[in-house]
PDB file of N, CA and C in Angstrom:
ATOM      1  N   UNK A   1      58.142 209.673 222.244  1.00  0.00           N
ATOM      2  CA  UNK A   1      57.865 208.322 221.789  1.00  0.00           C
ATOM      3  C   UNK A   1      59.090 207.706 221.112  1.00  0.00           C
ATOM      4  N   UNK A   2      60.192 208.449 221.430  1.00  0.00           N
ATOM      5  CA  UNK A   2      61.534 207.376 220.477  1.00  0.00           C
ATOM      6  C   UNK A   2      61.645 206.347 221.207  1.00  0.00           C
ATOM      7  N   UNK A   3      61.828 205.253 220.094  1.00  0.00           N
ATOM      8  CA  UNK A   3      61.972 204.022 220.503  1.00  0.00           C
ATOM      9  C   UNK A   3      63.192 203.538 220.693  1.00  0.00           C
ATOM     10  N   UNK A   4      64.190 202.534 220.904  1.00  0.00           N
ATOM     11  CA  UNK A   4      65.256 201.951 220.611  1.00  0.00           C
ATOM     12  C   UNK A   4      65.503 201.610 219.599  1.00  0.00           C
ATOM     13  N   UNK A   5      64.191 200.919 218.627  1.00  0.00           N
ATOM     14  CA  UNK A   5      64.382 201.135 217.419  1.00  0.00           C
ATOM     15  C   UNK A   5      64.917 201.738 216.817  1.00  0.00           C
ATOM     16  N   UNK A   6      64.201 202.922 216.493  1.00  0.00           N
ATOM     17  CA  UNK A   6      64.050 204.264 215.756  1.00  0.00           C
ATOM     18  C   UNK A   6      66.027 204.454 216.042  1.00  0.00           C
ATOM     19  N   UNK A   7      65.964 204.313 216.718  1.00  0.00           N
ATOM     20  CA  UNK A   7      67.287 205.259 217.745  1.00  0.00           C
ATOM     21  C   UNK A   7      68.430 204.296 216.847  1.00  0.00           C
ATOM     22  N   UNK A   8      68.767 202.796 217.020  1.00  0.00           N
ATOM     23  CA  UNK A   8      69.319 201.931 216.036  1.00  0.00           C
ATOM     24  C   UNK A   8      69.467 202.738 215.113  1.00  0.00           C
ATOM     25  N   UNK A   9      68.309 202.511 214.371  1.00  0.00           N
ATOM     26  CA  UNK A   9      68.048 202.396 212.851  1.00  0.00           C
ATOM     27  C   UNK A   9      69.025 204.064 212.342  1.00  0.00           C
ATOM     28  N   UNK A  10      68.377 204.997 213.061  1.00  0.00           N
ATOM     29  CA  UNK A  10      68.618 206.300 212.092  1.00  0.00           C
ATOM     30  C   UNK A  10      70.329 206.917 212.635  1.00  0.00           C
ATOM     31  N   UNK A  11      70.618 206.193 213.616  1.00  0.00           N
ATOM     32  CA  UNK A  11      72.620 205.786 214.168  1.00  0.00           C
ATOM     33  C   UNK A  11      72.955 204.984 212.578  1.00  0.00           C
ATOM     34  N   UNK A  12      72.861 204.005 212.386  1.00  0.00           N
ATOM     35  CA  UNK A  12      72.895 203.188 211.277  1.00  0.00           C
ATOM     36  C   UNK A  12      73.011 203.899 209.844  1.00  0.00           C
ATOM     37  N   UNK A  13      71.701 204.423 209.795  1.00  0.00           N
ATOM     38  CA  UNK A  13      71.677 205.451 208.492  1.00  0.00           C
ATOM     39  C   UNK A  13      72.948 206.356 208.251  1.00  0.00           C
ATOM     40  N   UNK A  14      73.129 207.523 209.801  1.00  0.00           N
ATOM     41  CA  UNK A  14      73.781 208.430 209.684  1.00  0.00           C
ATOM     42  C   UNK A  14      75.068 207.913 209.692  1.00  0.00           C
ATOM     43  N   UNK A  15      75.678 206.704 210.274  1.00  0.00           N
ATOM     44  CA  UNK A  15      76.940 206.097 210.112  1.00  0.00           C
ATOM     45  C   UNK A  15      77.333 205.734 208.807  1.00  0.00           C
ATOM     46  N   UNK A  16      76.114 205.316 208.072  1.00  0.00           N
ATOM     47  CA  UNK A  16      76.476 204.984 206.858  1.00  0.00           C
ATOM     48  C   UNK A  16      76.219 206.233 205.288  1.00  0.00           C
ATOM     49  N   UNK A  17      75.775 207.299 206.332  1.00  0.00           N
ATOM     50  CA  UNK A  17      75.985 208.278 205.122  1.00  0.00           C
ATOM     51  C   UNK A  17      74.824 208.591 203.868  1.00  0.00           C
ATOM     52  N   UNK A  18      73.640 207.416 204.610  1.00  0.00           N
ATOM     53  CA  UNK A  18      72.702 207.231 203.811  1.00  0.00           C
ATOM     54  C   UNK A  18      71.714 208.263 203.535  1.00  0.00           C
ATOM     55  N   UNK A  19      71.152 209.102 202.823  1.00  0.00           N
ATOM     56  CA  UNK A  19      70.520 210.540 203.078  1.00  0.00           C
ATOM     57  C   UNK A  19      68.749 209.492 203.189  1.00  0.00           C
ATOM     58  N   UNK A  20      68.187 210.669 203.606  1.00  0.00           N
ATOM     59  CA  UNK A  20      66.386 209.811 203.750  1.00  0.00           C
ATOM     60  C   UNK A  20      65.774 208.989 202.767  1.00  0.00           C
ATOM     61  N   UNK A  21      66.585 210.212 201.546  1.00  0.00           N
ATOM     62  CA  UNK A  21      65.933 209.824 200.116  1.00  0.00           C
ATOM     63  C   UNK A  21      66.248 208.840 199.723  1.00  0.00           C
ATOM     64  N   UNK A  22      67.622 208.408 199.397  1.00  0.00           N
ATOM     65  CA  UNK A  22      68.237 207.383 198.997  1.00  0.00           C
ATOM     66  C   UNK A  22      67.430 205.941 199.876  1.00  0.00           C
ATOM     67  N   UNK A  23      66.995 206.227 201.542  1.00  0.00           N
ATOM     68  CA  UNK A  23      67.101 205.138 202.087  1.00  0.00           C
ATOM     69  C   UNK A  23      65.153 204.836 201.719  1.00  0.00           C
ATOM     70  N   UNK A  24      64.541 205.877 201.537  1.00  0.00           N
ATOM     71  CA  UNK A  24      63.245 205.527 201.218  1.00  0.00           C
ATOM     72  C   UNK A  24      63.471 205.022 199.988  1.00  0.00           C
ATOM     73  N   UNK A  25      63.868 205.631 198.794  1.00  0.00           N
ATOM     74  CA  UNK A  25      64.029 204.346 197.702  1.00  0.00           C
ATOM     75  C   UNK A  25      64.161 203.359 198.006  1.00  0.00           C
ATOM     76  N   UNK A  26      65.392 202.883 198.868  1.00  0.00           N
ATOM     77  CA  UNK A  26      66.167 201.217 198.603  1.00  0.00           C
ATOM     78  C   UNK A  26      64.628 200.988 199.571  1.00  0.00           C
ATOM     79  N   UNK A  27      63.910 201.300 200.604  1.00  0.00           N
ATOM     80  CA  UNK A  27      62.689 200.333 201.368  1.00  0.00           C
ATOM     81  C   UNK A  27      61.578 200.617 200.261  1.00  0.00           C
ATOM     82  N   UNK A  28      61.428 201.303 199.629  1.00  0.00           N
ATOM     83  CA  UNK A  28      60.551 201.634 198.626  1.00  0.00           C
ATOM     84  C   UNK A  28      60.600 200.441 197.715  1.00  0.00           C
ATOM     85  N   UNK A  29      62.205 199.971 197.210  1.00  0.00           N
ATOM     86  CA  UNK A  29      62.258 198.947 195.958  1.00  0.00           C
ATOM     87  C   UNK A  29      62.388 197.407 197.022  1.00  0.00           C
ATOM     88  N   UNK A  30      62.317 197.510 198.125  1.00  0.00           N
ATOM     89  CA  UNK A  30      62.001 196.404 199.161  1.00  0.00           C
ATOM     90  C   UNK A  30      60.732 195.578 198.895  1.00  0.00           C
ATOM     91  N   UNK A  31      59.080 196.655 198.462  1.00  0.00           N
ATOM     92  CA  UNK A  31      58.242 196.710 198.924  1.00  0.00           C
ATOM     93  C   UNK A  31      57.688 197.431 199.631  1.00  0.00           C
ATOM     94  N   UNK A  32      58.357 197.928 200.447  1.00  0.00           N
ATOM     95  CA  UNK A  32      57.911 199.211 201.268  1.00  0.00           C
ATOM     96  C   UNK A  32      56.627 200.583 200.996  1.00  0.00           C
ATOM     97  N   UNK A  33      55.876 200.790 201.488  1.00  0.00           N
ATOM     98  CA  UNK A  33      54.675 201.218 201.158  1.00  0.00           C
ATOM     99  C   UNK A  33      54.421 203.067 201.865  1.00  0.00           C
ATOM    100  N   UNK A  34      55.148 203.004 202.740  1.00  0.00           N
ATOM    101  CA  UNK A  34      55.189 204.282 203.354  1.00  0.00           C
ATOM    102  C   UNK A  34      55.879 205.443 202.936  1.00  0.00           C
ATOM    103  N   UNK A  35      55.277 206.281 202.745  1.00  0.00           N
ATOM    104  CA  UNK A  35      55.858 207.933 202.377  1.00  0.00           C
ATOM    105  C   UNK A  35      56.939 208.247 202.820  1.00  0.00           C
ATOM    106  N   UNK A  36      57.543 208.987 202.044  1.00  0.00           N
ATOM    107  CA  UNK A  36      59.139 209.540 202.415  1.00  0.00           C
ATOM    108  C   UNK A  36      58.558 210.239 204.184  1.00  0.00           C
ATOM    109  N   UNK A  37      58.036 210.891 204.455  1.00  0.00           N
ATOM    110  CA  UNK A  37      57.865 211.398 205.565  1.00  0.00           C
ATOM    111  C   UNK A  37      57.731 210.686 206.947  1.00  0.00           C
ATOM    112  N   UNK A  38      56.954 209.140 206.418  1.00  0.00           N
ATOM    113  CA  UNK A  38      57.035 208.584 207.818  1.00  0.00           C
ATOM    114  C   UNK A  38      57.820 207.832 207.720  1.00  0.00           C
ATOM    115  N   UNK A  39      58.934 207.819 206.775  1.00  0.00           N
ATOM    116  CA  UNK A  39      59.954 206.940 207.093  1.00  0.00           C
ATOM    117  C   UNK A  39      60.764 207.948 208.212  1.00  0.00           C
ATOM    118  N   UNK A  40      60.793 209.020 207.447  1.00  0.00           N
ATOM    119  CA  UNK A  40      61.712 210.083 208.280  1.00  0.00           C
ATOM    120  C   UNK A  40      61.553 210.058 209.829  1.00  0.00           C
ATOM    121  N   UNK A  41      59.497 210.511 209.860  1.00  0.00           N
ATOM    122  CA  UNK A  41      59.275 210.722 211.402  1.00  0.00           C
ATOM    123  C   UNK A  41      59.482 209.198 212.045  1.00  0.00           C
ATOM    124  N   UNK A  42      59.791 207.955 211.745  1.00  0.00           N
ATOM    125  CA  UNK A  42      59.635 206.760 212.699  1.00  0.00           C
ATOM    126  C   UNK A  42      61.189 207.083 212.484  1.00  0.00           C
ATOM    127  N   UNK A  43      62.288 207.288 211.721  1.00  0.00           N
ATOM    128  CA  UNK A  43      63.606 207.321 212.175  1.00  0.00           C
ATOM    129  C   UNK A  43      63.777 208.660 213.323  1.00  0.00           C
ATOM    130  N   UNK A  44      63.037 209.659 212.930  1.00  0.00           N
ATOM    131  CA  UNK A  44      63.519 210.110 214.713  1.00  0.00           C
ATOM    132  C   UNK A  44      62.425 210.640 215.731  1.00  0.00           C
ATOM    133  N   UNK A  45      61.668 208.936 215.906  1.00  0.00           N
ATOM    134  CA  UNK A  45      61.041 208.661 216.968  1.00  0.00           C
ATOM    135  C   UNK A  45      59.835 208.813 217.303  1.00  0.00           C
ATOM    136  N   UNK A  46      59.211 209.796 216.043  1.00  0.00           N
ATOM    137  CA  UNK A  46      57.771 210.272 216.654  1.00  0.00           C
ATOM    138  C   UNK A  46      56.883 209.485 215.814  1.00  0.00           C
ATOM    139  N   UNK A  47      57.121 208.380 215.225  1.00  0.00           N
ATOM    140  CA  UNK A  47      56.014 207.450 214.470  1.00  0.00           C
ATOM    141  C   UNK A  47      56.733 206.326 214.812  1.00  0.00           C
ATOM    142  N   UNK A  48      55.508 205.708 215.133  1.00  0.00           N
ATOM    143  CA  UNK A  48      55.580 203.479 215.117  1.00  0.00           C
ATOM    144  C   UNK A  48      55.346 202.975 213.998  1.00  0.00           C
ATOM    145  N   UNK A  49      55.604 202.587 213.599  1.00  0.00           N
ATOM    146  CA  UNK A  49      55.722 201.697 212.334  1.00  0.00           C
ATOM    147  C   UNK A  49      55.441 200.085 212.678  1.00  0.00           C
ATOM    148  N   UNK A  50      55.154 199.261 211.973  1.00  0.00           N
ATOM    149  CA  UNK A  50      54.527 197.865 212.271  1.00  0.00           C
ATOM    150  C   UNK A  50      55.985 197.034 211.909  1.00  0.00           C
ATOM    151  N   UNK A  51      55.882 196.043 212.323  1.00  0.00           N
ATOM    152  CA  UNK A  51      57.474 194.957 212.237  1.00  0.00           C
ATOM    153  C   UNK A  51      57.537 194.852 210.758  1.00  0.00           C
ATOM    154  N   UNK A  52      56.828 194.772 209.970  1.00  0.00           N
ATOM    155  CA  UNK A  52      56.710 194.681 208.256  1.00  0.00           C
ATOM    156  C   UNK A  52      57.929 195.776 208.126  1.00  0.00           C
ATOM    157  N   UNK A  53      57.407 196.581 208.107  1.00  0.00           N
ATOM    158  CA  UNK A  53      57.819 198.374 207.080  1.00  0.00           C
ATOM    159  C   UNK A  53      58.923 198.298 208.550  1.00  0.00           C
ATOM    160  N   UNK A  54      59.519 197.702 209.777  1.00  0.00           N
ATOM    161  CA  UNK A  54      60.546 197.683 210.376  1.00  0.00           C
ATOM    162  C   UNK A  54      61.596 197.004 209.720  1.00  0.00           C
ATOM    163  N   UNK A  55      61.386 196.007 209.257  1.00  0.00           N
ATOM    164  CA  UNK A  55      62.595 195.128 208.879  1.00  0.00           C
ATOM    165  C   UNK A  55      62.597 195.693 207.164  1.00  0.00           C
ATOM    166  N   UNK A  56      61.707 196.084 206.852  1.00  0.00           N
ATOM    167  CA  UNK A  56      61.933 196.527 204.913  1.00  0.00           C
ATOM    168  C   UNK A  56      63.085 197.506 205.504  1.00  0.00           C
ATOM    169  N   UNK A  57      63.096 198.443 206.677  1.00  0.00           N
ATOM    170  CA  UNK A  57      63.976 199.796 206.430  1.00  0.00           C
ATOM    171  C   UNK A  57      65.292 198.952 207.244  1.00  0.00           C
ATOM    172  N   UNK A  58      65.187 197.698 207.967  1.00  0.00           N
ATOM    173  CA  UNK A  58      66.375 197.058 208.426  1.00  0.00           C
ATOM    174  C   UNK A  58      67.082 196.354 207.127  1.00  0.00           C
ATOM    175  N   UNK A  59      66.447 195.670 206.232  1.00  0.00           N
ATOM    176  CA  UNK A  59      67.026 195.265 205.301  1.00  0.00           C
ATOM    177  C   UNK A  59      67.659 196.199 204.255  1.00  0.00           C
ATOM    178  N   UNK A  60      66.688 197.125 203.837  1.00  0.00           N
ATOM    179  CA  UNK A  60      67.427 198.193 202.932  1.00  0.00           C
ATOM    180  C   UNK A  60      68.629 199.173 203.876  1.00  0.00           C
ATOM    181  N   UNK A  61      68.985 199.024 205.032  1.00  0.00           N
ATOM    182  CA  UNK A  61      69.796 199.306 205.671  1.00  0.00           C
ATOM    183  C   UNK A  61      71.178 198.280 205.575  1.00  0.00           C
ATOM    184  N   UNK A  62      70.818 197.303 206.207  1.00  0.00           N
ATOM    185  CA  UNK A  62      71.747 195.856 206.095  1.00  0.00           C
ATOM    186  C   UNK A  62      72.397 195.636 204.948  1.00  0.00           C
ATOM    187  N   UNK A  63      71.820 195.855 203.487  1.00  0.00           N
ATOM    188  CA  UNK A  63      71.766 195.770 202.190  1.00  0.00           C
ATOM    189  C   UNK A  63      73.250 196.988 202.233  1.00  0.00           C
ATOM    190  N   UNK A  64      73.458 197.789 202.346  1.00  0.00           N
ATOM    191  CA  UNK A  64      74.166 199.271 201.899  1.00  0.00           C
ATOM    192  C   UNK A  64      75.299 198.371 203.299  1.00  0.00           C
ATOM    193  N   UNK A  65      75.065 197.715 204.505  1.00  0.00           N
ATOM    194  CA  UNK A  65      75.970 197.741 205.313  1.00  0.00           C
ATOM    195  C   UNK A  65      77.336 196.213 204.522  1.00  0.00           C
ATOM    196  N   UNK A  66      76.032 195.556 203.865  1.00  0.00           N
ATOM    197  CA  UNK A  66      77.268 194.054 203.209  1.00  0.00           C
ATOM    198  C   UNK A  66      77.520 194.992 202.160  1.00  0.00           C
ATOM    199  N   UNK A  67      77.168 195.821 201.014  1.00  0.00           N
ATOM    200  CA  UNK A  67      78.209 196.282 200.191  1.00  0.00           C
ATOM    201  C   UNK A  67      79.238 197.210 201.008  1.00  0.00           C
ATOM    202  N   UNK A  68      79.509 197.284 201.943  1.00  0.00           N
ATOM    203  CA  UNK A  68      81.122 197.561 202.565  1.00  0.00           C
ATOM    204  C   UNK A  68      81.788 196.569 203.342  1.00  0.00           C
ATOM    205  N   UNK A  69      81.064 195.181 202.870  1.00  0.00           N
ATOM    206  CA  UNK A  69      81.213 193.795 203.977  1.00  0.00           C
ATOM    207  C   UNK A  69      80.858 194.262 205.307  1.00  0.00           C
ATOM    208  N   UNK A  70      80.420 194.589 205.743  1.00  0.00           N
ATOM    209  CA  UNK A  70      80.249 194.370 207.476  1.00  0.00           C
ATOM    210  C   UNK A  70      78.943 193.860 207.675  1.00  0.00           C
ATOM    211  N   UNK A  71      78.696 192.847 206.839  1.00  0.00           N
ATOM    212  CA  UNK A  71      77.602 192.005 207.116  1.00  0.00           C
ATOM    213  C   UNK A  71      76.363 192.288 207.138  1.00  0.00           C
ATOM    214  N   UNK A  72      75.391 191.870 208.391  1.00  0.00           N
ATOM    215  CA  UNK A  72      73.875 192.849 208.512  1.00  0.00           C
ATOM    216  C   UNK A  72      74.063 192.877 210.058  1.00  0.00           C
ATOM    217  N   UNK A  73      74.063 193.868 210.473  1.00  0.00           N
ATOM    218  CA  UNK A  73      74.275 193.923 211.955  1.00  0.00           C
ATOM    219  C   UNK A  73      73.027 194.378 212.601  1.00  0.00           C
ATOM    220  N   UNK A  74      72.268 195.518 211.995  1.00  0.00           N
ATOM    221  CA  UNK A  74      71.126 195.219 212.129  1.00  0.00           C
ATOM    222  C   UNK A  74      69.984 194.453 212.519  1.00  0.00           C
ATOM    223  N   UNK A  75      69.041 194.238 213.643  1.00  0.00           N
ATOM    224  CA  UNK A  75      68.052 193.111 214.058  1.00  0.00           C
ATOM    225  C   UNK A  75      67.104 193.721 213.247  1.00  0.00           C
ATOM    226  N   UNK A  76      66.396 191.670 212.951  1.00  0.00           N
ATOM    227  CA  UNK A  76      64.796 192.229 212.370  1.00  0.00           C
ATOM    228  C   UNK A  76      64.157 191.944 213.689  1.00  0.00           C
ATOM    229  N   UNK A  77      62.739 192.710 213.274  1.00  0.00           N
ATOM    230  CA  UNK A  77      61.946 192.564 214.165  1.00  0.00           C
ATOM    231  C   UNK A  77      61.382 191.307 215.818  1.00  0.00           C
ATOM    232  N   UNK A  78      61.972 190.307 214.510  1.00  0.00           N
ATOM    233  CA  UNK A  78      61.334 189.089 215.472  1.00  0.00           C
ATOM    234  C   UNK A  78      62.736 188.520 216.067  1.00  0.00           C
ATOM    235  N   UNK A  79      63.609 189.475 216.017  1.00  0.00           N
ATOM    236  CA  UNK A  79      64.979 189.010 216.653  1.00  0.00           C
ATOM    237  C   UNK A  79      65.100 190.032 217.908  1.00  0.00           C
ATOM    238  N   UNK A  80      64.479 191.209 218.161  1.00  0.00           N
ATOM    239  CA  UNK A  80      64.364 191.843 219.318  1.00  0.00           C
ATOM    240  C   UNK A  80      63.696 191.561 220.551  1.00  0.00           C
ATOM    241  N   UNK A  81      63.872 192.460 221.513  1.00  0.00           N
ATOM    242  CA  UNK A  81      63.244 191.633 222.738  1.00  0.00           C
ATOM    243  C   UNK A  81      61.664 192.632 222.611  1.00  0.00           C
ATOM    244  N   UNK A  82      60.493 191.656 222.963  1.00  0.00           N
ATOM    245  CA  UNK A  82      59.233 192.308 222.821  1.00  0.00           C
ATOM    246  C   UNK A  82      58.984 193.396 223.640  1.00  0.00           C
ATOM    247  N   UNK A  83      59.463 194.106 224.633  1.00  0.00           N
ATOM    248  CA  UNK A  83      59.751 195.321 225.269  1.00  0.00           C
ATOM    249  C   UNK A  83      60.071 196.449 224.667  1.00  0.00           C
ATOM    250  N   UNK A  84      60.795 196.242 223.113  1.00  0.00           N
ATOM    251  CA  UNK A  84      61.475 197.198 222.642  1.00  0.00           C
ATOM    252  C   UNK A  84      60.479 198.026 222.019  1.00  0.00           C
TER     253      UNK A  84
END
């Protein structure tokens, strides 16, 4: 069940050095509502997650990518193609 998502997102993480923990906090202090665990299992692939708790872990991602300036490169949800 990995998605393209999933696949993004946890490239992203590991490029940026981000450990699970650290990245469930920053979606945690987002709002974010989901357990350290299914953040883990939707980053490699075996949980869906809803576009909400998608873009909390794109933003707390994006967030860590502008403090090294490189902007938010990252898509939210409603910026992907509905196939994905």
């Amino acid at each position: 069940m990995v998605t393209s998502r999933a696949v993004a997102l946890e490239a992203a993480r590991s490029m940026l050095g981000v450990s699970l923990d650290d990245l469930w906090v920053d979606y945690l202090g987002l709002g974010g509502h989901l357990m350290p665990w299914h953040v883990e299992a939707f980053l490699s692939g075996s949980r869906v997650v809803d576009d909400r708790d998608h873009d909390l872990i794109v933003q707390a991602l994006n967030e860590r990518f502008l403090d090294l300036d490189a902007d938010h490169p990252l898509a939210y949800a409603d910026e992907l193609a509905p196939a994905d």
